[in-house]
N, C-alpha and C. Protein backbone atom coordinates (compact mmCIF):
# COMPACT_ATOMS: atom_id res chain seq x y z
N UNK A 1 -6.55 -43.70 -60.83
CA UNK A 1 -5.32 -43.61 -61.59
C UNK A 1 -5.28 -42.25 -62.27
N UNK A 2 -4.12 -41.80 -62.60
CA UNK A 2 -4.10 -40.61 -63.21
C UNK A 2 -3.81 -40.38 -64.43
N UNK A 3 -4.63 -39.83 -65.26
CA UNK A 3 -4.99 -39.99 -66.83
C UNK A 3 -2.85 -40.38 -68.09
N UNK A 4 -1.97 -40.03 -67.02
CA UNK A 4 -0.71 -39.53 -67.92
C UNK A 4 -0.62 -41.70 -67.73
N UNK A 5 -1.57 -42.44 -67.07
CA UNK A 5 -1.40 -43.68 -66.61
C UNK A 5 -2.22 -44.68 -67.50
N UNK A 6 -3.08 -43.61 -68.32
CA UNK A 6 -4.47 -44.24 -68.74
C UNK A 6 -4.01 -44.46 -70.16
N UNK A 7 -5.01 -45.83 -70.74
CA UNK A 7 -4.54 -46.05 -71.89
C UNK A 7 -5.35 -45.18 -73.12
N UNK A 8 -4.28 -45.43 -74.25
CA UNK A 8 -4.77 -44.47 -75.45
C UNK A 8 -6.35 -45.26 -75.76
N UNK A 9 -6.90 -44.43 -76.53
CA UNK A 9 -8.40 -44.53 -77.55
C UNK A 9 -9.15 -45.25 -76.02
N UNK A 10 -9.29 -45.04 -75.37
CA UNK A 10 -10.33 -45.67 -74.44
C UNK A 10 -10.79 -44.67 -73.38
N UNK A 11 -12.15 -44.68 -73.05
CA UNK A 11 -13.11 -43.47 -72.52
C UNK A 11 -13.53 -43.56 -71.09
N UNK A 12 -12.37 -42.45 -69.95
CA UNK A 12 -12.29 -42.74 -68.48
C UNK A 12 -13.49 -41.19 -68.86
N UNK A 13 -13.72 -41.31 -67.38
CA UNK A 13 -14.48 -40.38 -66.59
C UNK A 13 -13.56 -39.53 -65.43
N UNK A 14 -13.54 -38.18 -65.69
CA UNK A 14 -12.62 -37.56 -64.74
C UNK A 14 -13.10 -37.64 -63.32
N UNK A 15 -12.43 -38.00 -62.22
CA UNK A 15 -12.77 -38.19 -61.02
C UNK A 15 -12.55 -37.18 -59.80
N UNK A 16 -11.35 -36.39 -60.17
CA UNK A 16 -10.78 -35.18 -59.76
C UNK A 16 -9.91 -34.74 -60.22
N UNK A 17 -9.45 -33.36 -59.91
CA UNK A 17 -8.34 -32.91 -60.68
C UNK A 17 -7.57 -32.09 -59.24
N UNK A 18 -6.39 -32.77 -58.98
CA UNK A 18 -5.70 -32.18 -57.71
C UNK A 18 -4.47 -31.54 -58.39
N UNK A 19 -4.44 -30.09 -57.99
CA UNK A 19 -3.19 -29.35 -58.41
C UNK A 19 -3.20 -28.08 -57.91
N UNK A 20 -2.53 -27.32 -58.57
CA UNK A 20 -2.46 -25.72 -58.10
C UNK A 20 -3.28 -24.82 -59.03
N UNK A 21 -3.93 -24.22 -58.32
CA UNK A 21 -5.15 -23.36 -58.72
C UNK A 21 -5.46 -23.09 -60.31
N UNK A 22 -4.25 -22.16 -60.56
CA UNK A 22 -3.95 -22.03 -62.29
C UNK A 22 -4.47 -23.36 -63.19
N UNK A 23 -3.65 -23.92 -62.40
CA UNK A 23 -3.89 -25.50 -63.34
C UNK A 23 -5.58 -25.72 -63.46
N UNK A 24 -5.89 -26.21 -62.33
CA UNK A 24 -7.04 -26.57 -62.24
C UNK A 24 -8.15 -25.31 -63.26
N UNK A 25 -7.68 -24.45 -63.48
CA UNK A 25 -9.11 -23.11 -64.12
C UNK A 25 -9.06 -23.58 -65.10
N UNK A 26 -7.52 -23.71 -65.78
CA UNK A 26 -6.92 -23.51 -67.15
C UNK A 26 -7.89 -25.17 -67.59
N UNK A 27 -7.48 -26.41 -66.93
CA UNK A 27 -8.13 -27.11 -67.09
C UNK A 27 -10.04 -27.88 -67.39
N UNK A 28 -10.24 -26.92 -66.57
CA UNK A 28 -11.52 -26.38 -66.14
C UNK A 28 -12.34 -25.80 -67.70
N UNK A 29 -11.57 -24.70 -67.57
CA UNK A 29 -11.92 -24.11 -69.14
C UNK A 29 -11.69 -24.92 -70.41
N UNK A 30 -11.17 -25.70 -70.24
CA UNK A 30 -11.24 -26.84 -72.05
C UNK A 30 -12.34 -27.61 -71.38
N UNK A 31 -13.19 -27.79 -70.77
CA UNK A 31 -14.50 -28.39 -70.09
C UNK A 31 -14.26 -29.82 -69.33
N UNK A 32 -12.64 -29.68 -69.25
CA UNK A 32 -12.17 -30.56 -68.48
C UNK A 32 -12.35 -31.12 -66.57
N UNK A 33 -13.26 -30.93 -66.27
CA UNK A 33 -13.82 -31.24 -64.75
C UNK A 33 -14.67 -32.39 -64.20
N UNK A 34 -14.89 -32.54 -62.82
CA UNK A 34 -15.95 -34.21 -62.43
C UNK A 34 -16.94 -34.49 -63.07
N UNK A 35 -16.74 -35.43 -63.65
CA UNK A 35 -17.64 -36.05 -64.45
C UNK A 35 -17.72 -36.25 -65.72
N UNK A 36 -16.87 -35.46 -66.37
CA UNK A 36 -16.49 -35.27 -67.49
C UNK A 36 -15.89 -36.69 -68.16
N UNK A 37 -16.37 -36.85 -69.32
CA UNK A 37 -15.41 -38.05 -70.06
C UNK A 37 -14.40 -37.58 -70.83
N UNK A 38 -13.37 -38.00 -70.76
CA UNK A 38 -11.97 -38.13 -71.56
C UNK A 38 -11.41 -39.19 -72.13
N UNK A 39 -10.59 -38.60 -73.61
CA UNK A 39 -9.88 -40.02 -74.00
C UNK A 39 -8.74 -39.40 -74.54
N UNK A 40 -7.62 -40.37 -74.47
CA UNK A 40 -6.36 -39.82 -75.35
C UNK A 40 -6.19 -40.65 -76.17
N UNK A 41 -6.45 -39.58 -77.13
CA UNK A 41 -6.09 -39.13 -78.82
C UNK A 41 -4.67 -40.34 -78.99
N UNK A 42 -3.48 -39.43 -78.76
CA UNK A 42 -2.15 -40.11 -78.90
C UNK A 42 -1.28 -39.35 -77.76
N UNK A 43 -0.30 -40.07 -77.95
CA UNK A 43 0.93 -39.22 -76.95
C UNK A 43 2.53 -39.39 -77.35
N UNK A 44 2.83 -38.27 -77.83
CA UNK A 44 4.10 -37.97 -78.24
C UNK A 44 5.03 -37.08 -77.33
N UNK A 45 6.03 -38.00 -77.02
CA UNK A 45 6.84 -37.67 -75.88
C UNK A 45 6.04 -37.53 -74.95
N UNK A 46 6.83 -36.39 -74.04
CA UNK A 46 5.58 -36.26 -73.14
C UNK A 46 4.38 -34.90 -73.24
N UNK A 47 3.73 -35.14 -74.16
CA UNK A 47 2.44 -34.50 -74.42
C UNK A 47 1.08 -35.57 -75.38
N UNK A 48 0.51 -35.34 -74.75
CA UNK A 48 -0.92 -35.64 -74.78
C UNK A 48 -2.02 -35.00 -75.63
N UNK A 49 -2.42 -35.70 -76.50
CA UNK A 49 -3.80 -34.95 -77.18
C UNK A 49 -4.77 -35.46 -76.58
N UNK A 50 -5.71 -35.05 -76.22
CA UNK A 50 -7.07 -35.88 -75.43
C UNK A 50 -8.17 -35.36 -76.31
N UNK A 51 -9.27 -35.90 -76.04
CA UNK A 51 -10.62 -35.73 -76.63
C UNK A 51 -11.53 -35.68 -75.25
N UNK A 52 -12.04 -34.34 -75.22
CA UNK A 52 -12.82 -33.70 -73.91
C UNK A 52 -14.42 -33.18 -74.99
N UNK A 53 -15.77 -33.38 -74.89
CA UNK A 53 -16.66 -32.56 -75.38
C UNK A 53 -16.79 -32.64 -76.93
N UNK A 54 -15.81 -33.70 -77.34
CA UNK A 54 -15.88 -34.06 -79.24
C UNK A 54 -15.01 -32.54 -79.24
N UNK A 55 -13.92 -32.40 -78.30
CA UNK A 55 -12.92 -30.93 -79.12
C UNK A 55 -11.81 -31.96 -78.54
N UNK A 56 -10.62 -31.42 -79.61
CA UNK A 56 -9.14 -32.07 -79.29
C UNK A 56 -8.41 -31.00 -78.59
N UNK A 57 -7.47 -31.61 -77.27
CA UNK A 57 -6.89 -30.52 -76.65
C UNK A 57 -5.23 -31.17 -76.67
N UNK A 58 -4.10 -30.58 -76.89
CA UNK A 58 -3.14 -30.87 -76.00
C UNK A 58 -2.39 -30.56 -74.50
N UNK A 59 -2.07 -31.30 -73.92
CA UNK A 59 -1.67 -31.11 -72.82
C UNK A 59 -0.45 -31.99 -72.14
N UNK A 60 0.31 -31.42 -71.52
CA UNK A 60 2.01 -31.80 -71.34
C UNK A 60 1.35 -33.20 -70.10
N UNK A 61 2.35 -33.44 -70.16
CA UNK A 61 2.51 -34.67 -68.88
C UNK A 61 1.96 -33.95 -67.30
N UNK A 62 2.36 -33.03 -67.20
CA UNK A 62 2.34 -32.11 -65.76
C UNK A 62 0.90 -32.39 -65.50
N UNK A 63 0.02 -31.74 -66.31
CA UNK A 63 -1.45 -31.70 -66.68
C UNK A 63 -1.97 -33.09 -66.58
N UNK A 64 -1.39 -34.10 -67.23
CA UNK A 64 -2.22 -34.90 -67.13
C UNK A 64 -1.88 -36.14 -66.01
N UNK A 65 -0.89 -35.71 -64.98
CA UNK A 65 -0.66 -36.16 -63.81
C UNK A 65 -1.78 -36.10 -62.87
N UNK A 66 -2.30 -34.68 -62.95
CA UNK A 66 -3.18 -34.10 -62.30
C UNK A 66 -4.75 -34.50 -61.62
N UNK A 67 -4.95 -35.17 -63.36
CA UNK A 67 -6.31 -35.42 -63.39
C UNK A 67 -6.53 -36.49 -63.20
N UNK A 68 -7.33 -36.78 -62.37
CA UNK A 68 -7.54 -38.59 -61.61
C UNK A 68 -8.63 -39.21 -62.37
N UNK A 69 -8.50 -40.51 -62.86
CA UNK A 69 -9.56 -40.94 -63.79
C UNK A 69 -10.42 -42.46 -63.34
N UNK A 70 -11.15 -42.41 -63.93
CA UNK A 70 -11.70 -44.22 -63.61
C UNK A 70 -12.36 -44.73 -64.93
């Protein structure tokens, strides 16, 4: 499933991240990649705060289409 699918305060594991290159670095660099655990914070409209590494990031809907979770 893909994280913009996943429910708030609860802790997936990133499984992949399918997109266009940019995306994927930009993502990459908040230490967002396989294997990684994630959780979302809250979500207002369509943007996303997540919790990646105990740091808070935001990120739009686009982004978090992207990232495939379990």
């Amino acid at each position: 499933m893909t994280l913009s699918k996943a429910k708030m305060n609860k802790e997936y594991t990133v499984n992949s991240i399918a997109g266009q290159e940019d995306m994927v670095k930009f993502l990459f660099s908040l230490g967002c990649y396989e294997g990684e655990k994630v959780t979302i914070i809250s979500k207002i409209a369509s943007n996303y705060i997540i919790n990646i590494k105990d740091s808070r990031y935001g990120i739009d809907e686009q982004l978090a289409k992207i990232i495939q979770v379990a």
